[in-house]
Structure formats: structure tokens, C-alpha cells
PDB file of N, CA and C in Angstrom:
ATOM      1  N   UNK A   1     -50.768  19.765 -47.768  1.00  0.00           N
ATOM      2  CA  UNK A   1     -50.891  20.202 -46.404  1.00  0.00           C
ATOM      3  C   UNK A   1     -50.279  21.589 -46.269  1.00  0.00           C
ATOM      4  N   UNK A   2     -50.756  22.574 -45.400  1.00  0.00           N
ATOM      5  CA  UNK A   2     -50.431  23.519 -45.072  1.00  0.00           C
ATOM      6  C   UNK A   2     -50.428  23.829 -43.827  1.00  0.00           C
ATOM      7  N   UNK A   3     -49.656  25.200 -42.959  1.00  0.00           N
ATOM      8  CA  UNK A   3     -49.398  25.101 -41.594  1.00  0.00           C
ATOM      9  C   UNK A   3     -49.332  27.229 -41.822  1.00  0.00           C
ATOM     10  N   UNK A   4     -50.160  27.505 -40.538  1.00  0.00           N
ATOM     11  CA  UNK A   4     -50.387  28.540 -40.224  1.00  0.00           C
ATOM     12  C   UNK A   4     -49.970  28.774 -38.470  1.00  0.00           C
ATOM     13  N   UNK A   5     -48.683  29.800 -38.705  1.00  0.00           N
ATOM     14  CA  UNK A   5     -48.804  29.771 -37.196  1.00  0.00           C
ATOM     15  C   UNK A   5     -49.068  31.421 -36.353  1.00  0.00           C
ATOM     16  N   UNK A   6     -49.984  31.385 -35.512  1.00  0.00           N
ATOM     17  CA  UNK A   6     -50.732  32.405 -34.988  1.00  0.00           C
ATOM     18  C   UNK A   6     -50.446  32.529 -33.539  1.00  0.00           C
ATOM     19  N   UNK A   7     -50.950  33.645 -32.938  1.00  0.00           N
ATOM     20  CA  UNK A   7     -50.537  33.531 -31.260  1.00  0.00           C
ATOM     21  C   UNK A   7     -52.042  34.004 -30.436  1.00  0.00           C
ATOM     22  N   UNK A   8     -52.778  33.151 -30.003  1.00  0.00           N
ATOM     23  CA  UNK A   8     -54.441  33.844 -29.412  1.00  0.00           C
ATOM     24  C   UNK A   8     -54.097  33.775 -27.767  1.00  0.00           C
ATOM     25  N   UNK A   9     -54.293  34.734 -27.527  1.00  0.00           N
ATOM     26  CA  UNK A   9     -54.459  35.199 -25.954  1.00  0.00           C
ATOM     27  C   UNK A   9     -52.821  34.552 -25.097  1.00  0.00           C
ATOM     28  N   UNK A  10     -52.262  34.501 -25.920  1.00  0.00           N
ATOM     29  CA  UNK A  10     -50.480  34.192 -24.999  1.00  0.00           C
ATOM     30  C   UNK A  10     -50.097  32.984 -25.652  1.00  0.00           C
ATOM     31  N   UNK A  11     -51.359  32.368 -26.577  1.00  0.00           N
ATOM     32  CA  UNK A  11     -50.775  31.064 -26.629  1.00  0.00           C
ATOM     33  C   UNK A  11     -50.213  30.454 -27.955  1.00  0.00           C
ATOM     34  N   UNK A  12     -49.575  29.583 -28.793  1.00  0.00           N
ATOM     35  CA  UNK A  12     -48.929  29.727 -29.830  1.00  0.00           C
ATOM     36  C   UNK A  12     -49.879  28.207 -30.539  1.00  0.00           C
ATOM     37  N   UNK A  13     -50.701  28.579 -31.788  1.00  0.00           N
ATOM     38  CA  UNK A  13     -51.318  28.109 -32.291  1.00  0.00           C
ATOM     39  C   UNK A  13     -50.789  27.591 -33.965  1.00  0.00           C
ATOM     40  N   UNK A  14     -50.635  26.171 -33.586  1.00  0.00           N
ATOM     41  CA  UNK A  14     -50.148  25.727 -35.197  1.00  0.00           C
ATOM     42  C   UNK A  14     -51.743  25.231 -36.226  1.00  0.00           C
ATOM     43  N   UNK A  15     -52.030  25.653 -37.308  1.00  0.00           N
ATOM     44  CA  UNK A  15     -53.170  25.330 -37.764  1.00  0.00           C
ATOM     45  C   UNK A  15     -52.348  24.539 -39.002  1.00  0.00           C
ATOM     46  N   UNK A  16     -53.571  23.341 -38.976  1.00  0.00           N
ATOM     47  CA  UNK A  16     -53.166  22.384 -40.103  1.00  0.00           C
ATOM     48  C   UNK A  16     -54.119  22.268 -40.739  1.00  0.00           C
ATOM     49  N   UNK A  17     -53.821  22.176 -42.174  1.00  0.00           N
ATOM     50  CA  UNK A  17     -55.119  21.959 -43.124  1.00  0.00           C
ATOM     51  C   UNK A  17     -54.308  21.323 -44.180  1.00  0.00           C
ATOM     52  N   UNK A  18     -55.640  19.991 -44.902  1.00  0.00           N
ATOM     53  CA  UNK A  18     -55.444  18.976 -45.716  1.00  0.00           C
ATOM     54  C   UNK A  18     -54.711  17.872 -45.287  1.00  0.00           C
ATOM     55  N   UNK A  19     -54.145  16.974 -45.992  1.00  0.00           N
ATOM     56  CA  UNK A  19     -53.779  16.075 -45.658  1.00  0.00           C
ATOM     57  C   UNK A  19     -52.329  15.648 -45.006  1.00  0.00           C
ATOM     58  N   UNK A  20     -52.266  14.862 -43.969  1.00  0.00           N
ATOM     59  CA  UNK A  20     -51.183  14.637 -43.131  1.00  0.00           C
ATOM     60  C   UNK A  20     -50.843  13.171 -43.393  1.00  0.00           C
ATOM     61  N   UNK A  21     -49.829  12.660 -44.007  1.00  0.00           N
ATOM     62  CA  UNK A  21     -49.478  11.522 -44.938  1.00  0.00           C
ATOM     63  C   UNK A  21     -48.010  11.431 -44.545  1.00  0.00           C
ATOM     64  N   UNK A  22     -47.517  10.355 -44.753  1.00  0.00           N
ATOM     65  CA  UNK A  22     -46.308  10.143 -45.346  1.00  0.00           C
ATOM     66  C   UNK A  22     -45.502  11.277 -46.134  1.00  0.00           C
ATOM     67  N   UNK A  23     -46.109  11.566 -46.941  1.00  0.00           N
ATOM     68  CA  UNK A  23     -45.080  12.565 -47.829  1.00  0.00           C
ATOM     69  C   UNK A  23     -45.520  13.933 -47.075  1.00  0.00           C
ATOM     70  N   UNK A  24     -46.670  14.019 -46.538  1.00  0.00           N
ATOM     71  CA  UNK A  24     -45.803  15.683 -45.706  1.00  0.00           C
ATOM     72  C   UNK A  24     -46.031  15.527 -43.894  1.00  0.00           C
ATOM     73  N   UNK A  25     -46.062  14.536 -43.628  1.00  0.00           N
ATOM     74  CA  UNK A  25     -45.381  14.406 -42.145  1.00  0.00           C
ATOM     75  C   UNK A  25     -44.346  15.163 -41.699  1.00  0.00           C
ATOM     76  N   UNK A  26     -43.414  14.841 -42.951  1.00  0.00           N
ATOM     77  CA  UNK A  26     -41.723  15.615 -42.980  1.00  0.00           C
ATOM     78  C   UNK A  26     -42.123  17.507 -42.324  1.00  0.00           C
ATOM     79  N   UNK A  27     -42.701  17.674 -43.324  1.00  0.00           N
ATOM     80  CA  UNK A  27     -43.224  19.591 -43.594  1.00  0.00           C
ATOM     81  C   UNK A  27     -43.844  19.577 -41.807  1.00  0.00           C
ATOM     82  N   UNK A  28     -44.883  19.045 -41.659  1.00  0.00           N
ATOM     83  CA  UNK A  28     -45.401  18.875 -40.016  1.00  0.00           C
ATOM     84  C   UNK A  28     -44.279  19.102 -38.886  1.00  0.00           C
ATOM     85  N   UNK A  29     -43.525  18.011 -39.323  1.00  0.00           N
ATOM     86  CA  UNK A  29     -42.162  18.160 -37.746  1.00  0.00           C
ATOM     87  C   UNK A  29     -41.642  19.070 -38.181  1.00  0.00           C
ATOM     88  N   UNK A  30     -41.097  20.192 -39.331  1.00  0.00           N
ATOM     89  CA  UNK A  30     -40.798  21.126 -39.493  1.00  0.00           C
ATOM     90  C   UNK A  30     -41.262  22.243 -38.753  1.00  0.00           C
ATOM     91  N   UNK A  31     -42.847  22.368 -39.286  1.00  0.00           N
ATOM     92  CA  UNK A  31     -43.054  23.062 -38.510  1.00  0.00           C
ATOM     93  C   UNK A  31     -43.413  23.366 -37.265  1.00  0.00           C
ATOM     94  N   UNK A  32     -43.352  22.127 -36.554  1.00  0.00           N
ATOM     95  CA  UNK A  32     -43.582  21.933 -35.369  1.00  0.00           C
ATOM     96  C   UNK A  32     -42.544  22.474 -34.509  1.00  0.00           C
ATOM     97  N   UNK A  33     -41.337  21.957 -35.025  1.00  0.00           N
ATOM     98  CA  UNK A  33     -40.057  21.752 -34.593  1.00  0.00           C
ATOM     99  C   UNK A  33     -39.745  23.742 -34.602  1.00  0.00           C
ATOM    100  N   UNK A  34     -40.132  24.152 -35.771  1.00  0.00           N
ATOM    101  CA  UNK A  34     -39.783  25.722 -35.487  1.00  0.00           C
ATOM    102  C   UNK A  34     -40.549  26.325 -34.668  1.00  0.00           C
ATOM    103  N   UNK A  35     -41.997  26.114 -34.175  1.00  0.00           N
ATOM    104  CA  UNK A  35     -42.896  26.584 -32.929  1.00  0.00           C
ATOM    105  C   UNK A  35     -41.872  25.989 -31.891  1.00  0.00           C
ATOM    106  N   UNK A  36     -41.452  24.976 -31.474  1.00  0.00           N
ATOM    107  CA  UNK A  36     -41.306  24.532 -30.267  1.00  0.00           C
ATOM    108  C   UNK A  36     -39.559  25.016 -30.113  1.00  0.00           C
ATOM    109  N   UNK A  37     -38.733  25.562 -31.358  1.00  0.00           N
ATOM    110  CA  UNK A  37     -37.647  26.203 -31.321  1.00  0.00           C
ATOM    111  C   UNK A  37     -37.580  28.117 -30.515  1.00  0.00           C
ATOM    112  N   UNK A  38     -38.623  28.484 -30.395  1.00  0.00           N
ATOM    113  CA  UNK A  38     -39.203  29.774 -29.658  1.00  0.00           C
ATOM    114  C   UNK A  38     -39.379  29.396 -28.418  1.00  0.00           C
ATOM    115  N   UNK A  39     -39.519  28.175 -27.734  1.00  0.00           N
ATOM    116  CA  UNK A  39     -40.038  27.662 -26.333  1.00  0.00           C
ATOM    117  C   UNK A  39     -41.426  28.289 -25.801  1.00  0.00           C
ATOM    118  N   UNK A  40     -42.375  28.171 -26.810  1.00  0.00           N
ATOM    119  CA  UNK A  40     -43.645  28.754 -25.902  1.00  0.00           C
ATOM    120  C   UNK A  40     -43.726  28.114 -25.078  1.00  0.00           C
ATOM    121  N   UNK A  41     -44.407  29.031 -23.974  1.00  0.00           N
ATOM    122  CA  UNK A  41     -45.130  28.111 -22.803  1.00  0.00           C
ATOM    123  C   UNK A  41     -45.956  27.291 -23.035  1.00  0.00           C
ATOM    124  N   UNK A  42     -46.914  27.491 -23.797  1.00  0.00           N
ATOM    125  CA  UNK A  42     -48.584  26.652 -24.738  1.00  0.00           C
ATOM    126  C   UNK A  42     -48.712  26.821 -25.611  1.00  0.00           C
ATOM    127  N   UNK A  43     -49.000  25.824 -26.380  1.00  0.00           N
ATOM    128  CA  UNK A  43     -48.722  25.593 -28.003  1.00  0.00           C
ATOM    129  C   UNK A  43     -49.859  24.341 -28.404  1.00  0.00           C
ATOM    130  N   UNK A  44     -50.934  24.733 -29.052  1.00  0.00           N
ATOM    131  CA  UNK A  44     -52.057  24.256 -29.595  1.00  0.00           C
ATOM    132  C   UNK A  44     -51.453  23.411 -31.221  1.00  0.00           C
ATOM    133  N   UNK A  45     -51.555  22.528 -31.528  1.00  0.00           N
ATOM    134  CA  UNK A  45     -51.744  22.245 -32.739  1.00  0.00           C
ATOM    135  C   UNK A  45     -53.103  22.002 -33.386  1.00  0.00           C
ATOM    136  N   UNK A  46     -53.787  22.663 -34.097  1.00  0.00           N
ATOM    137  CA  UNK A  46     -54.804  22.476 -34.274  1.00  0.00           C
ATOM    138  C   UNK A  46     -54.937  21.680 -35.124  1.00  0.00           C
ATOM    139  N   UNK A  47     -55.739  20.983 -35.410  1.00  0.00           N
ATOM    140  CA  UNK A  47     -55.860  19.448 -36.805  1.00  0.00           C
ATOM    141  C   UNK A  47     -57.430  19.777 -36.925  1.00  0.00           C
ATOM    142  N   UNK A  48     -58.045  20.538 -36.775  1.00  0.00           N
ATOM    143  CA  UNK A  48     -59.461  20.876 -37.051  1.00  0.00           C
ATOM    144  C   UNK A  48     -59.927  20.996 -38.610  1.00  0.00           C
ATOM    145  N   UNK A  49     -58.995  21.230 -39.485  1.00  0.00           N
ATOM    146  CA  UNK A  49     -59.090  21.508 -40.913  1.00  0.00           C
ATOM    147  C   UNK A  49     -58.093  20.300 -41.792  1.00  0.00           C
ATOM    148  N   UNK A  50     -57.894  19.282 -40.896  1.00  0.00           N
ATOM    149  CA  UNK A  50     -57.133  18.237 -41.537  1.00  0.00           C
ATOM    150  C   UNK A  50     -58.406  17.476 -42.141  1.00  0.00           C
ATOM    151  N   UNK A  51     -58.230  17.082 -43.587  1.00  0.00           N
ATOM    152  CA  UNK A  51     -59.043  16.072 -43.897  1.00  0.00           C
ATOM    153  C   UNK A  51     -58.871  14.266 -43.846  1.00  0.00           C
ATOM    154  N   UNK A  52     -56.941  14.222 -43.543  1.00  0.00           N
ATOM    155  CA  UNK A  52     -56.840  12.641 -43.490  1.00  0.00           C
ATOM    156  C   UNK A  52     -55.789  12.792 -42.232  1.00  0.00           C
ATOM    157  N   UNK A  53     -55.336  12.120 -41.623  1.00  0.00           N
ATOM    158  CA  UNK A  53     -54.269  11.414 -40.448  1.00  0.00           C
ATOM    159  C   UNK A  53     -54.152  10.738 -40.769  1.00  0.00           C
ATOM    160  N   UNK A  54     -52.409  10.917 -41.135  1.00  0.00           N
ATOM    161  CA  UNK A  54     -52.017   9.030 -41.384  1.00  0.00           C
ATOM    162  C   UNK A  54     -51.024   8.405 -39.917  1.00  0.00           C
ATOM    163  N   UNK A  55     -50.329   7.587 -39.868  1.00  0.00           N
ATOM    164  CA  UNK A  55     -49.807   7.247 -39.068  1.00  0.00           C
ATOM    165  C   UNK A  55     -48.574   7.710 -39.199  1.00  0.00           C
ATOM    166  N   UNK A  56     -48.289   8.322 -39.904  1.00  0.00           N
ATOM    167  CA  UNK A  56     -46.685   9.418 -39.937  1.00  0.00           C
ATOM    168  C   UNK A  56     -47.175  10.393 -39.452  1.00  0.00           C
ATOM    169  N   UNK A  57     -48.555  11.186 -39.765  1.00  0.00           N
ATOM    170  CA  UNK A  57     -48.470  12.192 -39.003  1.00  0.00           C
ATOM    171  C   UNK A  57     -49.079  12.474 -37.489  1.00  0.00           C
ATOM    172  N   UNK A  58     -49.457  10.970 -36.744  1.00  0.00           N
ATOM    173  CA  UNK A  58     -49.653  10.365 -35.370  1.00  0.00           C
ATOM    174  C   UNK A  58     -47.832  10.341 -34.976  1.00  0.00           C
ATOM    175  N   UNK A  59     -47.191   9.936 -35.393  1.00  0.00           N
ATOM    176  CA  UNK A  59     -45.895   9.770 -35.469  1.00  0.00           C
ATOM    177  C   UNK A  59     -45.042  11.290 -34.910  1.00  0.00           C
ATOM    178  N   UNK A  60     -45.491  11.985 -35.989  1.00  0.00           N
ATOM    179  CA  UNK A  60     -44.961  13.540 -35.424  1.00  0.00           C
ATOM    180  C   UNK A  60     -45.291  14.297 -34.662  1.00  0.00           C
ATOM    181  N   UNK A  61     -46.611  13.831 -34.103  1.00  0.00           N
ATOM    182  CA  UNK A  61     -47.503  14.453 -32.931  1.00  0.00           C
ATOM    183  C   UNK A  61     -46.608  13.979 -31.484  1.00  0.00           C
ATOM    184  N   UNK A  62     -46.257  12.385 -31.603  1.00  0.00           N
ATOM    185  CA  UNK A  62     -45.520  12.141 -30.242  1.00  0.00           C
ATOM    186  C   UNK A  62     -44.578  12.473 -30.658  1.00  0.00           C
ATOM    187  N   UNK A  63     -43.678  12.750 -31.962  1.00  0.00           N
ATOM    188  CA  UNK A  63     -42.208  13.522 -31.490  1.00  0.00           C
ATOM    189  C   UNK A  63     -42.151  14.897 -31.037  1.00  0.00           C
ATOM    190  N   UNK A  64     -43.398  15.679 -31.274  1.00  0.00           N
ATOM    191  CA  UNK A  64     -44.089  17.060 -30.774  1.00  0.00           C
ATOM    192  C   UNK A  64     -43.599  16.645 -29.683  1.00  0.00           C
ATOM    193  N   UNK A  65     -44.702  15.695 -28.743  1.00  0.00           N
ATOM    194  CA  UNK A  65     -44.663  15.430 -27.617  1.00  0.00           C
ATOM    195  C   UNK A  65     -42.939  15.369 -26.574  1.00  0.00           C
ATOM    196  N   UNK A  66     -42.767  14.902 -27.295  1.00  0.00           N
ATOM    197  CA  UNK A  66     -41.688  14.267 -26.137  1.00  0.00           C
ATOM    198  C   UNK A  66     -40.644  15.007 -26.681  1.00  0.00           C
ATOM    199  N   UNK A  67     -40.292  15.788 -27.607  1.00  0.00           N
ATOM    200  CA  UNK A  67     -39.493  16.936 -27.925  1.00  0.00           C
ATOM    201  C   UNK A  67     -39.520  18.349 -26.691  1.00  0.00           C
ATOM    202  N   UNK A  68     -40.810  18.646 -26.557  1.00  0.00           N
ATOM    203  CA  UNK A  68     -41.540  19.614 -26.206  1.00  0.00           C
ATOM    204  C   UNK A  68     -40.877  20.240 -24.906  1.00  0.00           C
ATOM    205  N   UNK A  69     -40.502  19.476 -24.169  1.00  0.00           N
ATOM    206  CA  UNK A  69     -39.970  19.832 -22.567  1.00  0.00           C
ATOM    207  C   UNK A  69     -41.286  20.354 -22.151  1.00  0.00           C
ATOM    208  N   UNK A  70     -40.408  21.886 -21.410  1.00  0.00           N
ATOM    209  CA  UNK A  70     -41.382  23.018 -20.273  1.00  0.00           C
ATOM    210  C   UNK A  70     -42.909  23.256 -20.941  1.00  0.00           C
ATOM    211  N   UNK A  71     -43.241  22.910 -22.566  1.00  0.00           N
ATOM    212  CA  UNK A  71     -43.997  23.450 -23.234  1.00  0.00           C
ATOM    213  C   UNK A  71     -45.404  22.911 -23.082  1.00  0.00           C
ATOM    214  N   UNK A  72     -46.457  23.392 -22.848  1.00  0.00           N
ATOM    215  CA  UNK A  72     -47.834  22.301 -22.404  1.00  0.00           C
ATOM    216  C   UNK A  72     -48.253  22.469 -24.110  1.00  0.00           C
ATOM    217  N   UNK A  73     -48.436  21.230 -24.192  1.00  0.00           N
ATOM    218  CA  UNK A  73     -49.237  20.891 -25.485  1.00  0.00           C
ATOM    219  C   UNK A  73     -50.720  20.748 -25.460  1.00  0.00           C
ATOM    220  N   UNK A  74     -51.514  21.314 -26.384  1.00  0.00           N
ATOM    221  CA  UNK A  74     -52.880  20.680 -26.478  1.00  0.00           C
ATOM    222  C   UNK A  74     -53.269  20.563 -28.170  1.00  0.00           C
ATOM    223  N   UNK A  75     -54.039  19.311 -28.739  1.00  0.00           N
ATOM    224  CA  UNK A  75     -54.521  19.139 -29.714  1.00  0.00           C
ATOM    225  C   UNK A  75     -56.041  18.670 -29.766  1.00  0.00           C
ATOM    226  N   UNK A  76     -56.095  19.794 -31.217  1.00  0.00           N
ATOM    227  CA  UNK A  76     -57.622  20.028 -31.460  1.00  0.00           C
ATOM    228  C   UNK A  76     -57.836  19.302 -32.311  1.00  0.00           C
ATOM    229  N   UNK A  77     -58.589  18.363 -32.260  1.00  0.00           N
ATOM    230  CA  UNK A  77     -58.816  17.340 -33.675  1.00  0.00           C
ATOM    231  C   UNK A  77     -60.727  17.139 -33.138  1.00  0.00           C
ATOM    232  N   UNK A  78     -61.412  17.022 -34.343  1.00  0.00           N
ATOM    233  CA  UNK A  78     -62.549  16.648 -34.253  1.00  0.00           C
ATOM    234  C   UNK A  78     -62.939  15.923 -34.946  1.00  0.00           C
ATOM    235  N   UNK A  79     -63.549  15.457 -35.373  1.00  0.00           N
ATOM    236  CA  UNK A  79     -64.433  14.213 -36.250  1.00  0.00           C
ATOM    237  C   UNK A  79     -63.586  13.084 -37.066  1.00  0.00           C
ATOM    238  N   UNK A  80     -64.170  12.194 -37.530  1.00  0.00           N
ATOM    239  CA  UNK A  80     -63.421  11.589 -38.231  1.00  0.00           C
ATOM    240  C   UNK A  80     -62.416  10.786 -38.727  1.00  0.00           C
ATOM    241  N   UNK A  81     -61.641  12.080 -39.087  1.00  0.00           N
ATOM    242  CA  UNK A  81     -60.593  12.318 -39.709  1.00  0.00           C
ATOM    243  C   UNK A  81     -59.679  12.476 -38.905  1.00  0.00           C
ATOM    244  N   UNK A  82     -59.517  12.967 -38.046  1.00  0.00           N
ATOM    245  CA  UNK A  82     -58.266  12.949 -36.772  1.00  0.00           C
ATOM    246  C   UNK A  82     -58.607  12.452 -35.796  1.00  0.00           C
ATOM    247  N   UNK A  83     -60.050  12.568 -34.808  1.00  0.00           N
ATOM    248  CA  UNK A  83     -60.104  12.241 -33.291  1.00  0.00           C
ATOM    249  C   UNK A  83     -60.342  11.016 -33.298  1.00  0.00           C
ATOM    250  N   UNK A  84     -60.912  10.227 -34.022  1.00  0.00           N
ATOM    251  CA  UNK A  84     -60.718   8.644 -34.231  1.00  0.00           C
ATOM    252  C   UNK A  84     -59.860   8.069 -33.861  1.00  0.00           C
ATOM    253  N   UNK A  85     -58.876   8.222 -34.925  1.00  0.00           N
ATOM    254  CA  UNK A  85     -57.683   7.830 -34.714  1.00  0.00           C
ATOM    255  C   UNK A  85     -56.641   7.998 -33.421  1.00  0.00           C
ATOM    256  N   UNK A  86     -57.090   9.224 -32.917  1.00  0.00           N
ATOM    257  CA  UNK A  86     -56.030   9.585 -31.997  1.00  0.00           C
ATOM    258  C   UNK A  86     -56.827   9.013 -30.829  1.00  0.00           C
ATOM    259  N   UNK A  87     -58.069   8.299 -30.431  1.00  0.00           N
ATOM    260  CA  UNK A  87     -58.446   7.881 -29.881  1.00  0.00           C
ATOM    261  C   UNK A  87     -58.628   6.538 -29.892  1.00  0.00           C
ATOM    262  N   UNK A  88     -58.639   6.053 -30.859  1.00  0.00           N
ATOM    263  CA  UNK A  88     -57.851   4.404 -31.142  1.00  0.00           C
ATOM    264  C   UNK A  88     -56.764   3.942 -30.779  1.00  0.00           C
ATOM    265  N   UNK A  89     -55.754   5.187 -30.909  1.00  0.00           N
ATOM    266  CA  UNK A  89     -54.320   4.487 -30.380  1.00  0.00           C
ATOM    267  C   UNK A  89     -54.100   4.921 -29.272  1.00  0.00           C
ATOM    268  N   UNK A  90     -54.894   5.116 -28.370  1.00  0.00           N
ATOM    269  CA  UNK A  90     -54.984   5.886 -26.968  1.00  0.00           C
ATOM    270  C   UNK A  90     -54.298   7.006 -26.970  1.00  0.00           C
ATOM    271  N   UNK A  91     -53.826   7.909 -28.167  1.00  0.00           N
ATOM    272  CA  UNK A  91     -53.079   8.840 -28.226  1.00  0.00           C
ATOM    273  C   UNK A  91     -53.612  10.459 -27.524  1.00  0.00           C
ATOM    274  N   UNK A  92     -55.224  10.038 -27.268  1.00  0.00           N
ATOM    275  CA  UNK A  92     -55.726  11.126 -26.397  1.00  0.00           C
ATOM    276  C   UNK A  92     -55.332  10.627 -25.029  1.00  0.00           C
ATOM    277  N   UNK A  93     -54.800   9.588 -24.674  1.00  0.00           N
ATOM    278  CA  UNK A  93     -54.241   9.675 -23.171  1.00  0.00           C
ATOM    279  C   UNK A  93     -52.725  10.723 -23.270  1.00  0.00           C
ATOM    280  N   UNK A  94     -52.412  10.764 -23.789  1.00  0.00           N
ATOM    281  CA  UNK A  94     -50.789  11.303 -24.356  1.00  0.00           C
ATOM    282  C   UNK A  94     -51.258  12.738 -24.630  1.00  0.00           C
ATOM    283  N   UNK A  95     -51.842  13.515 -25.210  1.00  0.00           N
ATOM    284  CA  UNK A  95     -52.188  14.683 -25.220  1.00  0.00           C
ATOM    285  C   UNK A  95     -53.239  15.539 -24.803  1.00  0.00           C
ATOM    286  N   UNK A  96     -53.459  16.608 -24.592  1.00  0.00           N
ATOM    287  CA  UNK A  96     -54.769  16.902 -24.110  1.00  0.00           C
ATOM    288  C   UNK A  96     -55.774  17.450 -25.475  1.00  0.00           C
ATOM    289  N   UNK A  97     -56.786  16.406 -25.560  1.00  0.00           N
ATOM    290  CA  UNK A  97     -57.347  16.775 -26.855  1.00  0.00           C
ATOM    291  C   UNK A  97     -58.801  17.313 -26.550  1.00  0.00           C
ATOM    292  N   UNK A  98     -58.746  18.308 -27.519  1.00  0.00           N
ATOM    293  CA  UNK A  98     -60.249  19.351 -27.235  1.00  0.00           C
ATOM    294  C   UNK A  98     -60.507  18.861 -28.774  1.00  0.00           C
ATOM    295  N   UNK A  99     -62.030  19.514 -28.779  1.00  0.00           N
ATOM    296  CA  UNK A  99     -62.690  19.540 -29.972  1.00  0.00           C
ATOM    297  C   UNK A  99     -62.970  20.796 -31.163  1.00  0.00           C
ATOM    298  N   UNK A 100     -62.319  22.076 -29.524  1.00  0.00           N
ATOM    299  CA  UNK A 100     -62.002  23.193 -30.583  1.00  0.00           C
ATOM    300  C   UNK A 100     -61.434  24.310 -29.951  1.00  0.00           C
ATOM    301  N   UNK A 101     -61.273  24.898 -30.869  1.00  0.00           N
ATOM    302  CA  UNK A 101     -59.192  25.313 -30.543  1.00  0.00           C
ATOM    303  C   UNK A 101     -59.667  27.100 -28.919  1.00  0.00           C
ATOM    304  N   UNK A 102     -61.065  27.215 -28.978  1.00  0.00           N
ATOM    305  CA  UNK A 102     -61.088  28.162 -27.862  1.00  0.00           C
ATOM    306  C   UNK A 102     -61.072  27.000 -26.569  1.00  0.00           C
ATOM    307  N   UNK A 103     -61.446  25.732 -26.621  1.00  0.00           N
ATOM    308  CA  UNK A 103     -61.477  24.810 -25.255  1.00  0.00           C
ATOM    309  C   UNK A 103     -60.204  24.731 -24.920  1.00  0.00           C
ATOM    310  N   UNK A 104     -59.504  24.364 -26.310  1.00  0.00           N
ATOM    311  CA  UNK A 104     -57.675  23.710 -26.151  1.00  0.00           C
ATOM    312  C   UNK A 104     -56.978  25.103 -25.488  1.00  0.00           C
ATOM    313  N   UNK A 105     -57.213  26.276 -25.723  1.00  0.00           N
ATOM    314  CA  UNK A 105     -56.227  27.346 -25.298  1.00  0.00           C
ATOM    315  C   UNK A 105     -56.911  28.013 -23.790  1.00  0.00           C
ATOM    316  N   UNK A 106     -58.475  27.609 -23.665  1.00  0.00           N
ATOM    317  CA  UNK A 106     -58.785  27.888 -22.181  1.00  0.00           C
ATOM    318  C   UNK A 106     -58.230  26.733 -21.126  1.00  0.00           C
ATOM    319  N   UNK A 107     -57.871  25.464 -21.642  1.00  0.00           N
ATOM    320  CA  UNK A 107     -57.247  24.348 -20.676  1.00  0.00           C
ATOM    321  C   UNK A 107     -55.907  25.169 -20.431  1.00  0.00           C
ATOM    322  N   UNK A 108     -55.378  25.430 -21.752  1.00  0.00           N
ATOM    323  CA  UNK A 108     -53.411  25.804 -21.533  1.00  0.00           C
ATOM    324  C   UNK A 108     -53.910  26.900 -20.522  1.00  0.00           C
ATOM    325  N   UNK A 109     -54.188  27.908 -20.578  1.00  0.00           N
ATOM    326  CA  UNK A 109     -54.154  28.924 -19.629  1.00  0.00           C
ATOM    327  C   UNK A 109     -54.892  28.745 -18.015  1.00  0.00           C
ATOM    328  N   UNK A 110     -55.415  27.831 -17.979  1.00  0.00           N
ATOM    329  CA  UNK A 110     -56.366  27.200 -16.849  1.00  0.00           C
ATOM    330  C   UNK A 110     -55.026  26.136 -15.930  1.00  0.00           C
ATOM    331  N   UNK A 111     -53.915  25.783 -16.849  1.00  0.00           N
ATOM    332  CA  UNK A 111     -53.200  24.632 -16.035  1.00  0.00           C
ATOM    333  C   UNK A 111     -51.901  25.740 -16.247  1.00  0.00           C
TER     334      UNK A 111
END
């Protein structure tokens, strides 16, 4: 797994690619934890280039969450491999999930 972090139009974009497991869940809240240590206002995690979600890294998404305070969250997950899942465990009631990362950063700036 790897983590890219970028800033598009004000807003602070974490990109994830490959697999989100048990063994790098850990690396995830890392880097989560250092985006949300800056206090952006909006902060995208994107999961668009993830090929697996495991339930550790559903796990670090709600400690995103409820870590987060003032910060509006949105996650981009599409097919598969992430929006399934995050829609199985009703975890799209818990975040605001788009299908791609220009929808997720026109909601943050829209709310």
C-alpha cells in the first residue's frame, strides 16, 4: 500500500493505492493521522486505486472519522473492492462517499 498526499482547489486529498489489510492498516492511520495533524478544513481520502479493503482498514476509516473534529471528511471508493464493503456495513451512512474524487471535493466545498 501506498499514500499520496495532495491539496486540489483548498482541499487536502489522501490517495491510496493497493492493498489495505491488516498489515498496513497501521501505515493508513499514520497517514491519516498526519493529514488530520495540519487540521484541514476538507480532507478527501481517496480509495479509488485500492485493490482490496479489509476490515482493519474499514477500522481506520472510523478512527479517521471520529478523530477528525472541525474537519469534513469525504471518501472516494468505487467498485468492488471498496464501495461494497463500505456499503454493507452501512459505513456510507458514516461518511460521505462519492465515486470520484472531483464529486467528493465539489460536496466539501458545497457544505
Amino acid at each position: 500500500m501506498t499514500t499520496t498526499v495532495t491539496v486540489s482547489d483548498g482541499v487536502t486529498v489522501l490517495g491510496v493505492s493497493g492493498e489495505v489489510d491488516l498489515a498496513t492498516a497501521p501505515a493508513l492511520e499514520n497517514a491519516i493521522d498526519a493529514v488530520l495533524s495540519g487540521q484541514p478544513a476538507a480532507f478527501v481520502i481517496d480509495l479509488s486505486k485500492v485493490s482490496f479493503l479489509a476490515s482493519a482498514g474499514m477500522a481506520a476509516l472510523v478512527a479517521a472519522h471520529q478523530r477528525a473534529g472541525g474537519t469534513k471528511i469525504a471518501v472516494v471508493a468505487d467498485g468492488p473492492a471498496t464501495s461494497r464493503q463500505l456499503k454493507m456495513t452501512n459505513l456510507d451512512q458514516v461518511f460521505s462517499l462519492h465515486a470520484a474524487l472531483d464529486d467528493a471535493i465539489a460536496a466539501l466545498q458545497a457544505n
